[in-house]
PDB file of N, CA and C in Angstrom:
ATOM      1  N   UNK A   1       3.889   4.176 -17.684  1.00  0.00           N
ATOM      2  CA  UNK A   1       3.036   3.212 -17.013  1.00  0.00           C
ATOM      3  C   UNK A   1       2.406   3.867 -15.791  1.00  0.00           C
ATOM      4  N   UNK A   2       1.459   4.219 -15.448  1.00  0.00           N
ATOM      5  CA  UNK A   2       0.463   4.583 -14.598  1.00  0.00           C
ATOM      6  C   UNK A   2       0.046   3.030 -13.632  1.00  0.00           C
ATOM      7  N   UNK A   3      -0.085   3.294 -12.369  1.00  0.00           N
ATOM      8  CA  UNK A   3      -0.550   2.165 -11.619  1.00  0.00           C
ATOM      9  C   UNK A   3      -1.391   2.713 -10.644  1.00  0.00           C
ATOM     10  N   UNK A   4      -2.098   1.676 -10.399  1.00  0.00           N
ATOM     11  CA  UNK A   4      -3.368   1.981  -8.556  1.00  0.00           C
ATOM     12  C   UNK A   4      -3.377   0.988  -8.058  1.00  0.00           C
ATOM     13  N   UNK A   5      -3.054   1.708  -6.536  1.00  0.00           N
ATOM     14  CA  UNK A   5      -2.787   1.064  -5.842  1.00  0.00           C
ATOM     15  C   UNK A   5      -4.321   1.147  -4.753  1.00  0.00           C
ATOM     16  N   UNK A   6      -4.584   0.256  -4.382  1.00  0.00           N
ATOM     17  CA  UNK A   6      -5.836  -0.221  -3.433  1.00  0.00           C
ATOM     18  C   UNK A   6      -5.412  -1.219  -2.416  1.00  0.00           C
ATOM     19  N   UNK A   7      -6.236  -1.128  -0.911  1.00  0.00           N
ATOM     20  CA  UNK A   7      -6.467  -1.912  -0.071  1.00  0.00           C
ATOM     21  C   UNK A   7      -7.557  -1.887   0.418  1.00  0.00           C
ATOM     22  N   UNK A   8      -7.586  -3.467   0.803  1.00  0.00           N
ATOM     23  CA  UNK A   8      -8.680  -3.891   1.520  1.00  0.00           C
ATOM     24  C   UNK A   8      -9.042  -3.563   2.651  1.00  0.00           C
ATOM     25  N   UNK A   9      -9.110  -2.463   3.523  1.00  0.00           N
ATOM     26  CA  UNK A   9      -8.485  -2.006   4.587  1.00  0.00           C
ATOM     27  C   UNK A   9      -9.296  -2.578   5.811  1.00  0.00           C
ATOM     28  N   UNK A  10     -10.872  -3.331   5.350  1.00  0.00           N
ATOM     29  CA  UNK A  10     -11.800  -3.705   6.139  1.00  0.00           C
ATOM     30  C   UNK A  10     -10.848  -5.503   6.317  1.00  0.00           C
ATOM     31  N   UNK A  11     -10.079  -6.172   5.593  1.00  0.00           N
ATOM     32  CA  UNK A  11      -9.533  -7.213   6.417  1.00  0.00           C
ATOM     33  C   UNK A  11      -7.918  -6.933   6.864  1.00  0.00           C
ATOM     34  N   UNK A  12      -7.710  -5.589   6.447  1.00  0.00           N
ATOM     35  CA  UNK A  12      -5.824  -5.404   7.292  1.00  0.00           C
ATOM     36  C   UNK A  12      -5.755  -5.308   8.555  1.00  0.00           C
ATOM     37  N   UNK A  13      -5.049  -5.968   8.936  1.00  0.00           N
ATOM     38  CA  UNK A  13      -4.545  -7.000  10.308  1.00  0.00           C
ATOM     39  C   UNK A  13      -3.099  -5.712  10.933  1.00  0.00           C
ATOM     40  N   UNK A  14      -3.159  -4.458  10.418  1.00  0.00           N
ATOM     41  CA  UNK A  14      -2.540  -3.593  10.967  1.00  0.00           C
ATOM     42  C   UNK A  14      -1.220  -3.887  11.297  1.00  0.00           C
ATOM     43  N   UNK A  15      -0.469  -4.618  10.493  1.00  0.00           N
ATOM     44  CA  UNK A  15       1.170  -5.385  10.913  1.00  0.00           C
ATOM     45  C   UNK A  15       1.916  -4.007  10.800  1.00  0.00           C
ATOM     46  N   UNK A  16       1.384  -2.771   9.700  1.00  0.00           N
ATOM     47  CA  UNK A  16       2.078  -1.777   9.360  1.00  0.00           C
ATOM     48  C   UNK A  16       3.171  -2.215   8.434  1.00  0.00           C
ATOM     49  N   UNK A  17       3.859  -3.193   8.053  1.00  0.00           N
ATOM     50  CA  UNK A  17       5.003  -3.447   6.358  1.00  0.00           C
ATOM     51  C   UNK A  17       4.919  -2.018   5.818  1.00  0.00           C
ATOM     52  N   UNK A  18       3.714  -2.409   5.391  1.00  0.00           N
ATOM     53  CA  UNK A  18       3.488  -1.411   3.702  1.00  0.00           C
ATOM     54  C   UNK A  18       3.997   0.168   4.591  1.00  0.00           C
ATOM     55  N   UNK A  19       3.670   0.696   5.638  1.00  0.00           N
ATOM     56  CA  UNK A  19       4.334   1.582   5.973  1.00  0.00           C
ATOM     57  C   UNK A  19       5.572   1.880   6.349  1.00  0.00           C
ATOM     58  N   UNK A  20       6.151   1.015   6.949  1.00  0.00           N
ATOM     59  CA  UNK A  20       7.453   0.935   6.690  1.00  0.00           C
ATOM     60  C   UNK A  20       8.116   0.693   5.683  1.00  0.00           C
ATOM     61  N   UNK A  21       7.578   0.033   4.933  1.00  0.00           N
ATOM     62  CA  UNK A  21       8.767  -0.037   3.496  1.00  0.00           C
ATOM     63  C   UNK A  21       8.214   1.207   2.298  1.00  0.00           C
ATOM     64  N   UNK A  22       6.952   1.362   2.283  1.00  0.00           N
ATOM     65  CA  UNK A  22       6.050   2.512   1.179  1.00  0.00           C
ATOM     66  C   UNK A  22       5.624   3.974   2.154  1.00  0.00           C
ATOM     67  N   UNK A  23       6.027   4.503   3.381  1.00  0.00           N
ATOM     68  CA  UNK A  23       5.522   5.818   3.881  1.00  0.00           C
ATOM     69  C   UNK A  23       4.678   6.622   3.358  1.00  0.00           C
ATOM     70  N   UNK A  24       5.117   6.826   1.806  1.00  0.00           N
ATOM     71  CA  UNK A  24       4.611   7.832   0.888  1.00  0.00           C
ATOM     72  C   UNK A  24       3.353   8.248   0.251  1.00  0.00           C
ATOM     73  N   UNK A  25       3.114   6.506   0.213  1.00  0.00           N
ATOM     74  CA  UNK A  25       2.058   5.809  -0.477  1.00  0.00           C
ATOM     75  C   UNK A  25       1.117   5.266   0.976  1.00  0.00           C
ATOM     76  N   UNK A  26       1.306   4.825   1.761  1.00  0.00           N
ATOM     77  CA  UNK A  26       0.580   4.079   2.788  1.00  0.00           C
ATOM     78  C   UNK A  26       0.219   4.581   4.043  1.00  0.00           C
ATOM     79  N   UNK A  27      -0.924   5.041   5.080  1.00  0.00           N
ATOM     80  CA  UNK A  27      -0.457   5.490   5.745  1.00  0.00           C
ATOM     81  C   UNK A  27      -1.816   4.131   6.907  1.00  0.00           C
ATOM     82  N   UNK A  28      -2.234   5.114   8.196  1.00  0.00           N
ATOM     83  CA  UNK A  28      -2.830   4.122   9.334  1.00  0.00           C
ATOM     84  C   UNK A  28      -4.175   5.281   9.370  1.00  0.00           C
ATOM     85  N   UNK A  29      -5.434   4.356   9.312  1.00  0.00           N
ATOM     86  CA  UNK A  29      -5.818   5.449   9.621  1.00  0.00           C
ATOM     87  C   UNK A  29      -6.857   5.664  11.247  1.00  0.00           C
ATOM     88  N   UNK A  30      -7.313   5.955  11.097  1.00  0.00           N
ATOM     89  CA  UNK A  30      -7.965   5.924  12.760  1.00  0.00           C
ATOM     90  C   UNK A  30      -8.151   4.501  13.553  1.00  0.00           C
ATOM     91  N   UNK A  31      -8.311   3.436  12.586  1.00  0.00           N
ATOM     92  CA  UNK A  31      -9.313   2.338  13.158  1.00  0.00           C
ATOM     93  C   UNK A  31      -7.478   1.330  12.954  1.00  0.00           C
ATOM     94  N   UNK A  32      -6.571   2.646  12.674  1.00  0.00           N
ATOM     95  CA  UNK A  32      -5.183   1.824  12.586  1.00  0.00           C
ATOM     96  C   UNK A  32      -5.438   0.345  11.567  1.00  0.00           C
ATOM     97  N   UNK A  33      -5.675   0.539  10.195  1.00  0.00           N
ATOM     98  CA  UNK A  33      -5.756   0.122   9.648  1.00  0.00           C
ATOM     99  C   UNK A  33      -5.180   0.547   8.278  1.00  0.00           C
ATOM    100  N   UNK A  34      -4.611   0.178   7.448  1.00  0.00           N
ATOM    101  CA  UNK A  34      -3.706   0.986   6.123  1.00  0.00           C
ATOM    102  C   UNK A  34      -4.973   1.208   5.008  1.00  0.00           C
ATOM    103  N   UNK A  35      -4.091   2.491   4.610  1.00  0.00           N
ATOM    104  CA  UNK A  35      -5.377   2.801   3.792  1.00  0.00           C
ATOM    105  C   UNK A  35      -4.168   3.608   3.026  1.00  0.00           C
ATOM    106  N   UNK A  36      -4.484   4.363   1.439  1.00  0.00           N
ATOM    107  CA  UNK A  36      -3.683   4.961   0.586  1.00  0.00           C
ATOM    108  C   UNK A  36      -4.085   6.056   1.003  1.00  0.00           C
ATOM    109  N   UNK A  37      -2.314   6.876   1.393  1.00  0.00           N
ATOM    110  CA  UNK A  37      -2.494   8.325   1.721  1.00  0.00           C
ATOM    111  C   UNK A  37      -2.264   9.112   0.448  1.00  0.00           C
ATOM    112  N   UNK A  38      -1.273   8.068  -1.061  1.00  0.00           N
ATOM    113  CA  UNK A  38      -1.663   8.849  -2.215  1.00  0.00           C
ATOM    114  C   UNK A  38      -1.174   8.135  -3.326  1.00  0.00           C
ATOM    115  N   UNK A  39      -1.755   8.042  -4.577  1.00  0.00           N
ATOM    116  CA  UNK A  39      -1.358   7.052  -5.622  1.00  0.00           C
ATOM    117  C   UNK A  39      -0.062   7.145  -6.139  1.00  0.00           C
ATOM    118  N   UNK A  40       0.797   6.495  -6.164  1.00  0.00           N
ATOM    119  CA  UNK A  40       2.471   6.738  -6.249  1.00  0.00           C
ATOM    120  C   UNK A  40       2.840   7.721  -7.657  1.00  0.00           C
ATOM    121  N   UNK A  41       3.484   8.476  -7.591  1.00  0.00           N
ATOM    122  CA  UNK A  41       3.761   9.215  -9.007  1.00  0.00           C
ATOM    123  C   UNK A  41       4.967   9.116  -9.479  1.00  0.00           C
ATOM    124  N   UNK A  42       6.277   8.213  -8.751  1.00  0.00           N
ATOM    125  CA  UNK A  42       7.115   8.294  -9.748  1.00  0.00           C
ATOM    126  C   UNK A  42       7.723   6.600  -9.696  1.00  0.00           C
ATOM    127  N   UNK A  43       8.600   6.358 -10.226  1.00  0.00           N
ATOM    128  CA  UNK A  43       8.974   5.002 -10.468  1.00  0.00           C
ATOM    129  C   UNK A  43       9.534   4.189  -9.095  1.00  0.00           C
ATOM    130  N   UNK A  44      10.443   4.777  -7.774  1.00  0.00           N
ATOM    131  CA  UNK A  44      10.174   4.876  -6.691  1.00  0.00           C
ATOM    132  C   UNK A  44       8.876   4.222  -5.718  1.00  0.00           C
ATOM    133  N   UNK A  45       8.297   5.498  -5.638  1.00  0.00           N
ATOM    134  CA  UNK A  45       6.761   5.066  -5.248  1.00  0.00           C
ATOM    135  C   UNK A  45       6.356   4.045  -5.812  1.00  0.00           C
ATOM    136  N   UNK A  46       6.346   3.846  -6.988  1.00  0.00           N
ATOM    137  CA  UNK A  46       5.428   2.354  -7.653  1.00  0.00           C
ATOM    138  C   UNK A  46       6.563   1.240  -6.940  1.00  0.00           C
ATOM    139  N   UNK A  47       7.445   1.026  -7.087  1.00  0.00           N
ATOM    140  CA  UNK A  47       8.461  -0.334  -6.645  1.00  0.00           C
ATOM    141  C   UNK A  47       8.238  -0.191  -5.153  1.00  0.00           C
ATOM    142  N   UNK A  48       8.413   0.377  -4.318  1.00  0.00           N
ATOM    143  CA  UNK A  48       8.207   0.700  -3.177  1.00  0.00           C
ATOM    144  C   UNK A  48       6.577   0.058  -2.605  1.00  0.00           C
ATOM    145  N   UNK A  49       5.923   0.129  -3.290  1.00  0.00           N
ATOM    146  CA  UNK A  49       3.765   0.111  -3.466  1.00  0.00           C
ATOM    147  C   UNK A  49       3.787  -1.344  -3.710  1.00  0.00           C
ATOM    148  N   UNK A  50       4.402  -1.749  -5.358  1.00  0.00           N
ATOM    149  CA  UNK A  50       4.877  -3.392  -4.985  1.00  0.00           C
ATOM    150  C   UNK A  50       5.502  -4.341  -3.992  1.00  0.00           C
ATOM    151  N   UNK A  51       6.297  -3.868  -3.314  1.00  0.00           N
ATOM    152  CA  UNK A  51       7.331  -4.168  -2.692  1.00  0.00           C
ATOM    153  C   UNK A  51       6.101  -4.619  -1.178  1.00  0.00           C
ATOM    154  N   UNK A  52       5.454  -3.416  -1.246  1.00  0.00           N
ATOM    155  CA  UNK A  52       4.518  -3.427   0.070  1.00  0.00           C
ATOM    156  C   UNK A  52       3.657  -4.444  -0.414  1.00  0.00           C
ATOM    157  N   UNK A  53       3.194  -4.702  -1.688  1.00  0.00           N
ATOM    158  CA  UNK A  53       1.688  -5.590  -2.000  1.00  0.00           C
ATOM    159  C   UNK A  53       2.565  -7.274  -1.514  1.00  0.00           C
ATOM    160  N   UNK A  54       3.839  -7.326  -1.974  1.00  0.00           N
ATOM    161  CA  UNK A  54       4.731  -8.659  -1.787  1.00  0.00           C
ATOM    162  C   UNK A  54       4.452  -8.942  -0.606  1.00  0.00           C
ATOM    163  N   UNK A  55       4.337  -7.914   0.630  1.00  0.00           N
ATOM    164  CA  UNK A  55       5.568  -7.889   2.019  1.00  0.00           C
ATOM    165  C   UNK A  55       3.834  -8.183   2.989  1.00  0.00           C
ATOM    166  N   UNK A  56       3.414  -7.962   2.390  1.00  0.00           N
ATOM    167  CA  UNK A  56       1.603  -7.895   2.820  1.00  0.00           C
ATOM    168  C   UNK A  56       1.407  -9.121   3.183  1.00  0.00           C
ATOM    169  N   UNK A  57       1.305  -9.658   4.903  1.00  0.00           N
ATOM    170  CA  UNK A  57       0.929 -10.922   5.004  1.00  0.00           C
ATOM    171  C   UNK A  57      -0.639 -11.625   4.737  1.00  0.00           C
ATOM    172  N   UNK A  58      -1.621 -10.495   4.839  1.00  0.00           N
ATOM    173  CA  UNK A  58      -2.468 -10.920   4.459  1.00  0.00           C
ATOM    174  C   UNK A  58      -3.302 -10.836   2.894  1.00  0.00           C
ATOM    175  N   UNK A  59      -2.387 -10.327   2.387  1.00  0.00           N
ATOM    176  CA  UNK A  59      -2.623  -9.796   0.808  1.00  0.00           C
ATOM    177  C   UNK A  59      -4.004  -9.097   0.530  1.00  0.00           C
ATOM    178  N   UNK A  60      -3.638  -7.649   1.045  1.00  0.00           N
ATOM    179  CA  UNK A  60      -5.001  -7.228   0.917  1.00  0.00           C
ATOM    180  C   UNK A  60      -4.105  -6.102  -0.057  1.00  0.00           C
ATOM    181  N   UNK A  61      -2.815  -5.392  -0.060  1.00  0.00           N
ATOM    182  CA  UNK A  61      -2.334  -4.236  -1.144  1.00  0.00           C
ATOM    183  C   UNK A  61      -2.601  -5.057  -2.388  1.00  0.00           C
ATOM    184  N   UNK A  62      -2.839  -3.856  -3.347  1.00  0.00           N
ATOM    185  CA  UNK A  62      -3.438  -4.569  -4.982  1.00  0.00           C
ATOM    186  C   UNK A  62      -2.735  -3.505  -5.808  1.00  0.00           C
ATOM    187  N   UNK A  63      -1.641  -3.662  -6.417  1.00  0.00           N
ATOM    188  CA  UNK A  63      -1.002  -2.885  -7.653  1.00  0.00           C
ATOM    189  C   UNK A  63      -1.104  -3.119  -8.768  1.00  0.00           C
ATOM    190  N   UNK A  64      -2.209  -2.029  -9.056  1.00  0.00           N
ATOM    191  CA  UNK A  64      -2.543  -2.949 -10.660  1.00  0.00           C
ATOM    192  C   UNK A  64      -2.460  -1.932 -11.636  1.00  0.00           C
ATOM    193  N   UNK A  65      -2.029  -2.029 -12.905  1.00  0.00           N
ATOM    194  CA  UNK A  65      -1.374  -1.491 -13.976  1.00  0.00           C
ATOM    195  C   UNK A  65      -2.689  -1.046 -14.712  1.00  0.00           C
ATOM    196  N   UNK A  66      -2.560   0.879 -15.009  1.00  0.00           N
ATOM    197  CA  UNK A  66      -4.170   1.179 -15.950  1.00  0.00           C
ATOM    198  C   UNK A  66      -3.958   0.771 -16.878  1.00  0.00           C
TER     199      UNK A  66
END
């Protein structure tokens, strides 16, 4: 199963979750806003990428299955 992961990064509200619970996958970027530092490659990373799309108060992470 292959997945992509995307954010909305023009409405993230910068709480940082997805970086704390996904590091790997998530990072901040200048305007301190989350953005994907890389598409998850093992089973880990993907639960971790979900875990962040759950934990997302404004639901902008999107894990969606190719």
């Amino acid at each position: 199963m292959t997945v992509k992961v995307s954010v909305d990064s023009k409405n993230c509200i910068s709480c940082g979750a997805c970086i704390t619970i996904c590091p790997d996958v998530f990072e901040l970027n200048d305007e301190n806003k989350s953005i994907v530092k890389k598409q998850p490659e093992t089973a880990e990373e993907v639960e971790c990428a979900r875990q962040s799309e759950a934990a997302c108060p404004v639901r902008v992470i999107y894990v969606e299955e190719d």
